[in-house]
Every structure is written in C-alpha cells, then in structure tokens.
Protein backbone atom coordinates (compact mmCIF):
# COMPACT_ATOMS: atom_id res chain seq x y z
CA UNK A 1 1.66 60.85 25.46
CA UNK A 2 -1.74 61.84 27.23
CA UNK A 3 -4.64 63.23 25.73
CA UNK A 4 -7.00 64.98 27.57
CA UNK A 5 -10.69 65.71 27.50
CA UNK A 6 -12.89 67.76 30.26
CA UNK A 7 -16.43 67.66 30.81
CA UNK A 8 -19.19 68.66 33.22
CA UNK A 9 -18.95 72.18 33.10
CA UNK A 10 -22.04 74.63 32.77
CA UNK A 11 -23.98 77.50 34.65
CA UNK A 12 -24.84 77.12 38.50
CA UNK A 13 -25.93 79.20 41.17
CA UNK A 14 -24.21 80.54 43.53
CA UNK A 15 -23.82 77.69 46.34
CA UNK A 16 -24.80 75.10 43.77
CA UNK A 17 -22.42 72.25 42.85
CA UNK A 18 -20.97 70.67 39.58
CA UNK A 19 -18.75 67.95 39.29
CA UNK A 20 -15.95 67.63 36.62
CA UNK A 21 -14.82 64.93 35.07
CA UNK A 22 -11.40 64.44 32.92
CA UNK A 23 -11.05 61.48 30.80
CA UNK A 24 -7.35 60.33 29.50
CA UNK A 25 -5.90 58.31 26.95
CA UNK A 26 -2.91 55.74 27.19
CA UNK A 27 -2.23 52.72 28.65
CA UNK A 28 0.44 54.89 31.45
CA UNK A 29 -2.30 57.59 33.05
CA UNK A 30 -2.43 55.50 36.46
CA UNK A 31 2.02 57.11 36.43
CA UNK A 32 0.73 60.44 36.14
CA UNK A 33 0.08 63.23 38.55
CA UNK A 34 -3.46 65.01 37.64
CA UNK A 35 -4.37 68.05 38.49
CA UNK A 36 -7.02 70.83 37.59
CA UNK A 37 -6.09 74.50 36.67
CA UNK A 38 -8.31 77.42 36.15
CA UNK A 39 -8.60 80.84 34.17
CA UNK A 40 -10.63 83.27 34.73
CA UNK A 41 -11.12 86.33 32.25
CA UNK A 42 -8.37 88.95 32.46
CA UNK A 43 -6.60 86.52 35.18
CA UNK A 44 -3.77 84.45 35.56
CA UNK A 45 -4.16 80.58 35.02
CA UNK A 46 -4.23 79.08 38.45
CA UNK A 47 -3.94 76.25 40.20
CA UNK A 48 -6.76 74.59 41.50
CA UNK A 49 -6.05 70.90 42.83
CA UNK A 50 -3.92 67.82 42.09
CA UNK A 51 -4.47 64.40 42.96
CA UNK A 52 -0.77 61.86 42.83
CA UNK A 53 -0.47 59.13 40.80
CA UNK A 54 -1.57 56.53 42.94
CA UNK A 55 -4.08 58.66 44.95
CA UNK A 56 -2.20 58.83 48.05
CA UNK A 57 -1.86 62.24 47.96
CA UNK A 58 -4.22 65.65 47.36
CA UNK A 59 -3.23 69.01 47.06
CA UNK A 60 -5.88 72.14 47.28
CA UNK A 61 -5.19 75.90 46.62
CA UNK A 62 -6.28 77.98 49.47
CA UNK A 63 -9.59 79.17 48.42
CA UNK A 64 -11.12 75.70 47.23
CA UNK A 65 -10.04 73.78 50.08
CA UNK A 66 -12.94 72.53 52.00
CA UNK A 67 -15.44 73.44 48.70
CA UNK A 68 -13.28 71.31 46.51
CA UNK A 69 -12.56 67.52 46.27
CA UNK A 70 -10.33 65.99 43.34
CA UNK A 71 -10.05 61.92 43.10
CA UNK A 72 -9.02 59.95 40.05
CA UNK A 73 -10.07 56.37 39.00
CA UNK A 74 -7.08 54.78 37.50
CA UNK A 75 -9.14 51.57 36.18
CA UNK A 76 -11.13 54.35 34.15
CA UNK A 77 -8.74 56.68 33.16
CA UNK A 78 -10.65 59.06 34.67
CA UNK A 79 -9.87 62.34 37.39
CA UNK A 80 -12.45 64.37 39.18
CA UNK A 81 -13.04 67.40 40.46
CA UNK A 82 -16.24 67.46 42.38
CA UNK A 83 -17.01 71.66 43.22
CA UNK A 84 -19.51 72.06 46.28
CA UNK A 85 -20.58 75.74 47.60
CA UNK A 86 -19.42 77.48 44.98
CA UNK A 87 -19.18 81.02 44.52
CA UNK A 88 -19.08 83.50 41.32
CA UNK A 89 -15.68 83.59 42.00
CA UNK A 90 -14.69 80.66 41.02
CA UNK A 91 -16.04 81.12 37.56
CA UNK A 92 -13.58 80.48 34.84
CA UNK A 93 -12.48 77.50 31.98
CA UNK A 94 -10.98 74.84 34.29
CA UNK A 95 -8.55 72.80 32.87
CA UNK A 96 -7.20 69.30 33.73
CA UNK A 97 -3.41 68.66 33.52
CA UNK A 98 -1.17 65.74 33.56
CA UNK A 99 2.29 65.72 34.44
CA UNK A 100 4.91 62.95 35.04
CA UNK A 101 5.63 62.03 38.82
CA UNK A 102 7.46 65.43 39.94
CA UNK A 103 7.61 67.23 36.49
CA UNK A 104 5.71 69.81 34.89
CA UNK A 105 2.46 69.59 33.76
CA UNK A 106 2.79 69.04 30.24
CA UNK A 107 -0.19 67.41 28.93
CA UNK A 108 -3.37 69.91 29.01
CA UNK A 109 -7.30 69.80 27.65
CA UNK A 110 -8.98 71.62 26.50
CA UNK A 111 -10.48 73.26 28.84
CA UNK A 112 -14.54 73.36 30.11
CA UNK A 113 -16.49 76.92 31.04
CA UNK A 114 -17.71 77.03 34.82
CA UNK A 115 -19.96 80.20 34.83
CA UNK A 116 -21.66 80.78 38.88
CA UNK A 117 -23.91 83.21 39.02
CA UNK A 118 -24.70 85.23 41.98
C-alpha cells in the first residue's frame, strides 16, 4: 500500500506560482505511476498531470500544459507539481494519486486547497 500526503498549497495571485509537493510511504513508490488530480467547487475531479514510474514519461491535460511541470524524486519518495502562470481557474483541492504501472489510480491524499485570485 501507498499513503499519501500533499503539501504546498495556499492563496496566489493571478500569474503567481506555487509548487506542490506529494510525499509517499513504502519501500515500492519508485513502481508507481503518480499523478495529480484536481476539483474544483461544483466540478468534476480532473486530471491534471502524471509523471511514470521511472520518470521517462509526462503526461499534461490541455489547459496546464506549458504552465504546469510534474517530476518525482524516487530516492525521496517524493512527486511534484510545480504551477507557473496560473490563473483563477485553476483554483481547486489538487490531489496526488498513485496507481500501479497501467492500472487505476487507487491510492489518493488527501487533498491541498489552491485558491488564485484574480
């Protein structure tokens, strides 16, 4: 099993940046896929970005890519999701998820609040 904690989230201006940070437990996180997930009120949960086991490969939604950049440290434990130019939009709880190499994404945090004002 993985447990999952997020940090890193708070209140930014609009075009501001904040970087996440996701820190896992067990001895097996560097054979996980990451990835971070968002909700925002009344919405959906969404995918935002996931990062393969190894690193080799990234994976953006649409309306992050070229704002967003997700990277993992596998001697830490750790995944990131650093969050340049942001916009209100992209205000929500933002989640990090773990999943087994090509299953679902079954281990979840908490979540962290990401409020961008305009």
């Amino acid at each position: 099993q993985v447990q999952l904690v997020e940090s890193g989230g708070g209140l930014v201006q609009a075009g501001g940046s904040l970087r996440l940070s996701c820190a896992a437990s067990g001895r097996t996180f560097s054979t996980y896929d990451m990835a971070w997930f968002r909700q925002a009120p009344g919405k959906e949960r969404e995918f935002v970005a996931a990062i393969r086991w190894s690193g080799g490969g990234t994976y953006y939604a649409d309306s992050v890519r070229g704002r967003f950049t997700i990277s993992r440290d596998n001697a830490k434990n750790t995944v990131a999701l650093q969050m340049n130019s942001l916009k209100p939009q992209d205000t929500a709880v933002y989640y990090c998820a773990a999943r087994r190499v090509n299953g679902v994404y079954t281990y979840w945090g908490q979540g962290t609040q990401v409020t961008v004002s305009s």
